[in-house]
PDB file of N, CA and C in Angstrom:
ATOM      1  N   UNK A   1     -52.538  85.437  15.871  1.00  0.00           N
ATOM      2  CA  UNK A   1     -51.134  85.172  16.150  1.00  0.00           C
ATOM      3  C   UNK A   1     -50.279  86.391  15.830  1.00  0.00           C
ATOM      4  N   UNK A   2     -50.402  86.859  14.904  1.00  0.00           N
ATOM      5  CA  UNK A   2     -50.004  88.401  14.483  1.00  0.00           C
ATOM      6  C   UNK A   2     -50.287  89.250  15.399  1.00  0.00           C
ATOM      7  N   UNK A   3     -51.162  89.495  15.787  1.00  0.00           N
ATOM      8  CA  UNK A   3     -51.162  90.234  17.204  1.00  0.00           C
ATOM      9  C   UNK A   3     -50.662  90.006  18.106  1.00  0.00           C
ATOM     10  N   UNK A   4     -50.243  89.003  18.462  1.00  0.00           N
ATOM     11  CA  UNK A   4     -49.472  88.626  19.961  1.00  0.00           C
ATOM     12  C   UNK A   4     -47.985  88.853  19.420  1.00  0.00           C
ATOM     13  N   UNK A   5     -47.610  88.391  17.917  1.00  0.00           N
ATOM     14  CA  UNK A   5     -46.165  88.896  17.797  1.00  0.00           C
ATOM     15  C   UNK A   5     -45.945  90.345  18.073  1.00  0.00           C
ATOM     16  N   UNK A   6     -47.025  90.961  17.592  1.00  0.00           N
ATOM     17  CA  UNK A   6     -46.848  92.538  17.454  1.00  0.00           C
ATOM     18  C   UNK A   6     -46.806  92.926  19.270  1.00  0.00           C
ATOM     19  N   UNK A   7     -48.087  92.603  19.865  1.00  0.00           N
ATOM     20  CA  UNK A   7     -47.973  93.238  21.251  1.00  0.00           C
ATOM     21  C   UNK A   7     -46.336  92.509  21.972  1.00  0.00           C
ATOM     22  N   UNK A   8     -45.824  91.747  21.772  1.00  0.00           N
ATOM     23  CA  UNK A   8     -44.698  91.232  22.298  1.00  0.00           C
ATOM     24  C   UNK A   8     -43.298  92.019  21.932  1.00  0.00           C
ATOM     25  N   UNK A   9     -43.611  91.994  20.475  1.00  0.00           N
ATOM     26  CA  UNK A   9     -42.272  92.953  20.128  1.00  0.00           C
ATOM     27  C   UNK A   9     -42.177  94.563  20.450  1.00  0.00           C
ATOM     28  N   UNK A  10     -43.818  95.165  20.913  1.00  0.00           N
ATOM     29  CA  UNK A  10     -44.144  96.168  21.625  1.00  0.00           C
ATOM     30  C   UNK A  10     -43.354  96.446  23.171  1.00  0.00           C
ATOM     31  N   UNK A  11     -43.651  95.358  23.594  1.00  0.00           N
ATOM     32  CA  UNK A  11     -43.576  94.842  25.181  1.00  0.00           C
ATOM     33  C   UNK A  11     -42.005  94.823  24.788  1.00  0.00           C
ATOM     34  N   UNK A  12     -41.380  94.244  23.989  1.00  0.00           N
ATOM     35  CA  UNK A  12     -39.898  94.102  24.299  1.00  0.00           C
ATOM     36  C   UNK A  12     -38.989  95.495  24.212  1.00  0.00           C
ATOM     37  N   UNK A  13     -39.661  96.041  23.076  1.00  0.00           N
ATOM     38  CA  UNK A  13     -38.810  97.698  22.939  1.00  0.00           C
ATOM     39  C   UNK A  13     -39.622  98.583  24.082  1.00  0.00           C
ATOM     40  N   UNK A  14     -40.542  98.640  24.638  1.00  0.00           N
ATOM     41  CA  UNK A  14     -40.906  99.148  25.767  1.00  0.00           C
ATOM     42  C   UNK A  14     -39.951  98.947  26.833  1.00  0.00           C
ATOM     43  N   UNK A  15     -39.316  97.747  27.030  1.00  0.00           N
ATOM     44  CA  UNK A  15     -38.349  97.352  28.293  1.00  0.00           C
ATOM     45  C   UNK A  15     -37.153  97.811  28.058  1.00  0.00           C
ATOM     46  N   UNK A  16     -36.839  97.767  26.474  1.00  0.00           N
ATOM     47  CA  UNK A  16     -35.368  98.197  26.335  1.00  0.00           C
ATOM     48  C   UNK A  16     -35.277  99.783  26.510  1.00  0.00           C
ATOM     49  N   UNK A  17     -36.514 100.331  26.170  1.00  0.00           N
ATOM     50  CA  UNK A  17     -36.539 102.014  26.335  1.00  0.00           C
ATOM     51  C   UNK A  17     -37.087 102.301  27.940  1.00  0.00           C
ATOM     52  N   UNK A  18     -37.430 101.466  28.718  1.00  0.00           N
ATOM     53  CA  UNK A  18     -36.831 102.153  29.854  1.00  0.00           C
ATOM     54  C   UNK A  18     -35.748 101.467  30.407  1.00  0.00           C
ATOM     55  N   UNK A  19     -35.317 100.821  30.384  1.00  0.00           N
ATOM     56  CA  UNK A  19     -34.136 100.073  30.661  1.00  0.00           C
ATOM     57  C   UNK A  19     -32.977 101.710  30.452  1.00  0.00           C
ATOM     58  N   UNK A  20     -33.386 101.865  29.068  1.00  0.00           N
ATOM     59  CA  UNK A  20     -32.127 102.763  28.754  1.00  0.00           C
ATOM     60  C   UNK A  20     -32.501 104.769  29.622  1.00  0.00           C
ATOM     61  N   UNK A  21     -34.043 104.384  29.809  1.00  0.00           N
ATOM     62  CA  UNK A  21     -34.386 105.714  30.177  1.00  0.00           C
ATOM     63  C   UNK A  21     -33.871 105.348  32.122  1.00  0.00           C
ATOM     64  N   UNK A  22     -34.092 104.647  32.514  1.00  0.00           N
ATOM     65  CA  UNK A  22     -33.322 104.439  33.845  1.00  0.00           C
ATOM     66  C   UNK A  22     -32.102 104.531  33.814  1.00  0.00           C
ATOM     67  N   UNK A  23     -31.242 104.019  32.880  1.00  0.00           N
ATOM     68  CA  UNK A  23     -29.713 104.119  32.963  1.00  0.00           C
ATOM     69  C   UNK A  23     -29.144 105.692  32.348  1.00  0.00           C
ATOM     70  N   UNK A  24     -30.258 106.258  31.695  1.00  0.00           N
ATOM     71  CA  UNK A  24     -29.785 107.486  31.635  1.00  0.00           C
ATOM     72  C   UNK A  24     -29.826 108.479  31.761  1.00  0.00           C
ATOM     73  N   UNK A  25     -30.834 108.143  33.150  1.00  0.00           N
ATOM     74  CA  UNK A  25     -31.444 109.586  34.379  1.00  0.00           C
ATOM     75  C   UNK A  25     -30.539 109.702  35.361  1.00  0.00           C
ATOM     76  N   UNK A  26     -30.146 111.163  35.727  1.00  0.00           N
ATOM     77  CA  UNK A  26     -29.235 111.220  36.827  1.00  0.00           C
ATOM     78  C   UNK A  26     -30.025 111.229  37.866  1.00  0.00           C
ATOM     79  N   UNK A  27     -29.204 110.617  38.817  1.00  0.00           N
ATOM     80  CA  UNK A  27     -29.847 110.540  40.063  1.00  0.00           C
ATOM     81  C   UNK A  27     -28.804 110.358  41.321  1.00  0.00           C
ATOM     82  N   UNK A  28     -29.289 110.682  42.622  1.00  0.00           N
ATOM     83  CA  UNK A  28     -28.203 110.272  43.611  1.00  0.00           C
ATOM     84  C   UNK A  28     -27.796 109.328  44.243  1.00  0.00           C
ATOM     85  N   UNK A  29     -29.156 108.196  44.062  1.00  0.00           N
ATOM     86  CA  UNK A  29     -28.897 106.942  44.772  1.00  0.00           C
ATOM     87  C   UNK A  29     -29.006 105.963  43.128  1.00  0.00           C
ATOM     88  N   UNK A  30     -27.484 105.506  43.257  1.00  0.00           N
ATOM     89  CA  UNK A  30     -27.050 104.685  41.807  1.00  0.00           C
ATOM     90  C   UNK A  30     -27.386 103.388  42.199  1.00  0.00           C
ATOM     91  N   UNK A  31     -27.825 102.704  43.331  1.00  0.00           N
ATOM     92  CA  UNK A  31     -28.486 101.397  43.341  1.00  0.00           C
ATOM     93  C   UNK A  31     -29.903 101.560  42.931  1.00  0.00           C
ATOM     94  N   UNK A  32     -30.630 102.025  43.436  1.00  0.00           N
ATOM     95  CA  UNK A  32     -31.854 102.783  42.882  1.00  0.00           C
ATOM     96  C   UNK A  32     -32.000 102.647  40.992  1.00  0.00           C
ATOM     97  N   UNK A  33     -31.101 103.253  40.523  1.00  0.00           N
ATOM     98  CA  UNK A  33     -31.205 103.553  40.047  1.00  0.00           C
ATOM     99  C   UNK A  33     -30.695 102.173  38.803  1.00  0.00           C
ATOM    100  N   UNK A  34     -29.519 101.071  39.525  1.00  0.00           N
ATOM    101  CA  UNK A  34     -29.345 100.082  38.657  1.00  0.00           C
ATOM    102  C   UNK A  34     -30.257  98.966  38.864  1.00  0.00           C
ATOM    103  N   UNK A  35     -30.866  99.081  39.926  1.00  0.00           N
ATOM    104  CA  UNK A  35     -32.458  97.730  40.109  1.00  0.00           C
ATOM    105  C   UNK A  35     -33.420  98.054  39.351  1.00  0.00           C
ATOM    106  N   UNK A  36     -33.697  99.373  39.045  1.00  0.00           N
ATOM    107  CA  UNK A  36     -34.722  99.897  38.432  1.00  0.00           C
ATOM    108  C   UNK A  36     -34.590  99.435  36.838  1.00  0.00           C
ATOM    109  N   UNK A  37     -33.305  99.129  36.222  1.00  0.00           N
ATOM    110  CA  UNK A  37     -32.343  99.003  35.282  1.00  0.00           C
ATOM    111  C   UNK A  37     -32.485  97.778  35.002  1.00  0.00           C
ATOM    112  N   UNK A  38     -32.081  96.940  35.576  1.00  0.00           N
ATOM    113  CA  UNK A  38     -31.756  95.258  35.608  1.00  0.00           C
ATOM    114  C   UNK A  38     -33.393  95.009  35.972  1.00  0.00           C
ATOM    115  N   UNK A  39     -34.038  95.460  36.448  1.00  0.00           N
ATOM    116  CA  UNK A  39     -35.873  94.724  35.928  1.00  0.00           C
ATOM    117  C   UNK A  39     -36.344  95.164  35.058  1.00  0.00           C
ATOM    118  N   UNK A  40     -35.980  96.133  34.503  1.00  0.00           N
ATOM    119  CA  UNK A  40     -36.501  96.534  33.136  1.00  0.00           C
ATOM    120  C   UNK A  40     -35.948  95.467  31.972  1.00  0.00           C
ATOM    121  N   UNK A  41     -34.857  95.117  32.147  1.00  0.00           N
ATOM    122  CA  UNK A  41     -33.719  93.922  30.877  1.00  0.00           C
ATOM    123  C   UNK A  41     -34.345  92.833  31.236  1.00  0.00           C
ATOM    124  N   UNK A  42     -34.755  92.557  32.967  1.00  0.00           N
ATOM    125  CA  UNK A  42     -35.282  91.389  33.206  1.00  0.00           C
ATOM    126  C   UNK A  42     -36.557  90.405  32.458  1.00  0.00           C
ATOM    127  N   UNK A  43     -38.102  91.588  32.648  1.00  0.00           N
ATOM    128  CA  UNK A  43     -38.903  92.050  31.860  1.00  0.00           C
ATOM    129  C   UNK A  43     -38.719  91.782  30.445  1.00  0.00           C
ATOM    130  N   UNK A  44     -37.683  92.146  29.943  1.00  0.00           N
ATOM    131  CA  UNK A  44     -37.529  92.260  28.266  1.00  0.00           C
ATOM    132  C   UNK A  44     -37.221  90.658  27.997  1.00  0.00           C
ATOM    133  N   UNK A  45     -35.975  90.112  29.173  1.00  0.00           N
ATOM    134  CA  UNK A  45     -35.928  88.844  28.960  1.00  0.00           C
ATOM    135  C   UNK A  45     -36.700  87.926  28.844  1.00  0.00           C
ATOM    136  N   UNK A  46     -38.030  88.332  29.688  1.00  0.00           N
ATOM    137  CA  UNK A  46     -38.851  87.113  29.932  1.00  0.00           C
ATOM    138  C   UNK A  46     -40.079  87.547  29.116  1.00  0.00           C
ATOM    139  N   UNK A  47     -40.080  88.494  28.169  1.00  0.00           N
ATOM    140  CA  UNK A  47     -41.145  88.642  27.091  1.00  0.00           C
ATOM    141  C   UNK A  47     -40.113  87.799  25.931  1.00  0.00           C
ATOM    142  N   UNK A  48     -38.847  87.997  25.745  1.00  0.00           N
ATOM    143  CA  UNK A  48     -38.616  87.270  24.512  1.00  0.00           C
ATOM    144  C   UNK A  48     -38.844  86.156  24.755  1.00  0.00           C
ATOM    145  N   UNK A  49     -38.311  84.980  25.793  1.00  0.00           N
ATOM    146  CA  UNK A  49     -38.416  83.974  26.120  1.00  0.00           C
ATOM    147  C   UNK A  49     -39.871  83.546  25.810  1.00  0.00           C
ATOM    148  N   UNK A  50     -40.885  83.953  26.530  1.00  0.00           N
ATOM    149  CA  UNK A  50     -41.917  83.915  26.063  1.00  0.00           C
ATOM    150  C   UNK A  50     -42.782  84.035  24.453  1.00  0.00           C
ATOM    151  N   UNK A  51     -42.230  84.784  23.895  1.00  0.00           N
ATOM    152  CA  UNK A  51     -42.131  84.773  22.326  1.00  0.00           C
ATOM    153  C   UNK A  51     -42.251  83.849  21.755  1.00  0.00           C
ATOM    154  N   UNK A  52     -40.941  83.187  22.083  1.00  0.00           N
ATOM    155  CA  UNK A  52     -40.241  82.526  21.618  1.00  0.00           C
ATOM    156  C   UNK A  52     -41.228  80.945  21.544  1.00  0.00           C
ATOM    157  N   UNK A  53     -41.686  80.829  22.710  1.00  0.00           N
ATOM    158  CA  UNK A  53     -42.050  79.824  23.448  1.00  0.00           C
ATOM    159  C   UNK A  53     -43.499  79.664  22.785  1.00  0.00           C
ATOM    160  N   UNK A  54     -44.245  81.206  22.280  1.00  0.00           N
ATOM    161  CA  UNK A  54     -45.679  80.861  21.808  1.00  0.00           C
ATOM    162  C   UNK A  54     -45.093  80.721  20.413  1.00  0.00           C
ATOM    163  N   UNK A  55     -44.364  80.893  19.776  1.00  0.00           N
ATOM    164  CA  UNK A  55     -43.962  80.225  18.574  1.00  0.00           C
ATOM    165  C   UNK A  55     -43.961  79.215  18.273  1.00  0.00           C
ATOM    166  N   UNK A  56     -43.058  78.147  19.356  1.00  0.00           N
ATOM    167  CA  UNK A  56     -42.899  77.224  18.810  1.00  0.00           C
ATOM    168  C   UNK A  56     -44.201  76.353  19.077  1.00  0.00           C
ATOM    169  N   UNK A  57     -44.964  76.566  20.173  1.00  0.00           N
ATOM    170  CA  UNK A  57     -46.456  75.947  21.052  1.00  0.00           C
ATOM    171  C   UNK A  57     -47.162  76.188  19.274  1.00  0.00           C
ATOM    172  N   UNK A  58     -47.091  77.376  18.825  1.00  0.00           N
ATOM    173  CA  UNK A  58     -47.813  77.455  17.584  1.00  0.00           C
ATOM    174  C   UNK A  58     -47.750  76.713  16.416  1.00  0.00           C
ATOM    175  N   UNK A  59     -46.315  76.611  16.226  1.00  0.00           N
ATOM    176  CA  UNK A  59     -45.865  75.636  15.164  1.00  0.00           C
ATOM    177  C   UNK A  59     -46.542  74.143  15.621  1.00  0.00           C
ATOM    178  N   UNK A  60     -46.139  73.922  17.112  1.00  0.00           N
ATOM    179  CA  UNK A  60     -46.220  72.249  17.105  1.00  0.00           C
ATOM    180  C   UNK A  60     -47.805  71.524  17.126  1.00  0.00           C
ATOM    181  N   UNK A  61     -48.868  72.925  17.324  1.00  0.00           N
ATOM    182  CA  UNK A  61     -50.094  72.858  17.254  1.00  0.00           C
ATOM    183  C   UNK A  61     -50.992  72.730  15.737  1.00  0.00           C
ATOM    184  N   UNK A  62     -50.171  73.528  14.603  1.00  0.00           N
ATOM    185  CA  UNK A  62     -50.360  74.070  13.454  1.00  0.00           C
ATOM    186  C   UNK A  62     -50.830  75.031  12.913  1.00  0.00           C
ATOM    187  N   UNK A  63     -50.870  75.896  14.441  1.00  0.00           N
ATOM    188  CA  UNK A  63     -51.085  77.377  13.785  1.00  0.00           C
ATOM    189  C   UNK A  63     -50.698  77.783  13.116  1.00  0.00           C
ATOM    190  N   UNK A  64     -49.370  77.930  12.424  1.00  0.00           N
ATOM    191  CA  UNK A  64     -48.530  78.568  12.122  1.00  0.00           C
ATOM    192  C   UNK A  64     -47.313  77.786  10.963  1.00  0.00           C
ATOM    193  N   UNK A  65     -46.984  77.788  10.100  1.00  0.00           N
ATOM    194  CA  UNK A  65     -46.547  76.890   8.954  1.00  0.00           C
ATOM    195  C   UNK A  65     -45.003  77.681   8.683  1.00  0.00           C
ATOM    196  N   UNK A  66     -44.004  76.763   8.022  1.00  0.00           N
ATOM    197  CA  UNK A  66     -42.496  77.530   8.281  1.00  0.00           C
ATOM    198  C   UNK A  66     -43.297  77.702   6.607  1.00  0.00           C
ATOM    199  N   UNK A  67     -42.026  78.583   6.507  1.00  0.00           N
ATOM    200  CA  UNK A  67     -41.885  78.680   4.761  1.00  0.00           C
ATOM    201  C   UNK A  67     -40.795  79.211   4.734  1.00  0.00           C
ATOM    202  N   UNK A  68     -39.806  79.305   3.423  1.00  0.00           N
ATOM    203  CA  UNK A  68     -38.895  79.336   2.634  1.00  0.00           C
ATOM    204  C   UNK A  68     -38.069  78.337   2.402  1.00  0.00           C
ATOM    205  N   UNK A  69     -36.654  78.338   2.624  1.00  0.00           N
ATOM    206  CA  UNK A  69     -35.856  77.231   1.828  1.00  0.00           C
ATOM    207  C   UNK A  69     -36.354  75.821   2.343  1.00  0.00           C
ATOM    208  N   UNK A  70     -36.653  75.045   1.287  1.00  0.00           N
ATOM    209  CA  UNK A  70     -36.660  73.570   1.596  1.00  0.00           C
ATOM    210  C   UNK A  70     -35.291  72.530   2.512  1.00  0.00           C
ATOM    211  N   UNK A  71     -35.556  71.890   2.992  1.00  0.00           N
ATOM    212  CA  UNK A  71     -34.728  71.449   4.062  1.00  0.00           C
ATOM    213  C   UNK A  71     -33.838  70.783   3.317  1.00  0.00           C
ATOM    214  N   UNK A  72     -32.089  70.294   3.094  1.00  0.00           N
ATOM    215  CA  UNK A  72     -31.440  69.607   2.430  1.00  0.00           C
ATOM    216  C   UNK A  72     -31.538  70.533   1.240  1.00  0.00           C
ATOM    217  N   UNK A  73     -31.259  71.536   0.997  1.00  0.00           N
ATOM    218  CA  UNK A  73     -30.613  72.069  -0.008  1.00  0.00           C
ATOM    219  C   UNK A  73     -29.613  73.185   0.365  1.00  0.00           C
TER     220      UNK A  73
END
């Protein structure tokens, strides 16, 4: 499970660094250049979502156990 957090949070700063390496290459055709942009954020979106999603599949299975503050305090 540690590994899939790790390759995910890999996968997510991978999207945000080209996301930002597309938005901050000059170029002449600026549509080009904002599609290339907006699927890179897209990408990032749908790895967190996904994250997110083997988390909770983990919890409700029992992979995975909460810990810290007790609930009602």
């Amino acid at each position: 499970m540690k590994v899939l957090v790790a390759l995910a949070f890999v996968a997510i700063l991978g999207s945000l660094g080209s996301a930002l390496w597309f938005m901050m290459r000059d170029g002449q055709d600026g549509k080009a250049k904002t599609s290339n942009m907006a699927r890179a954020l897209a990408f990032r979106v749908g790895f967190s979502v996904l994250l997110f999603v083997c988390i909770l599949v983990a919890w409700k299975l029992g992979y995975i156990q909460p810990t810290g503050i007790p609930a009602g305090q």
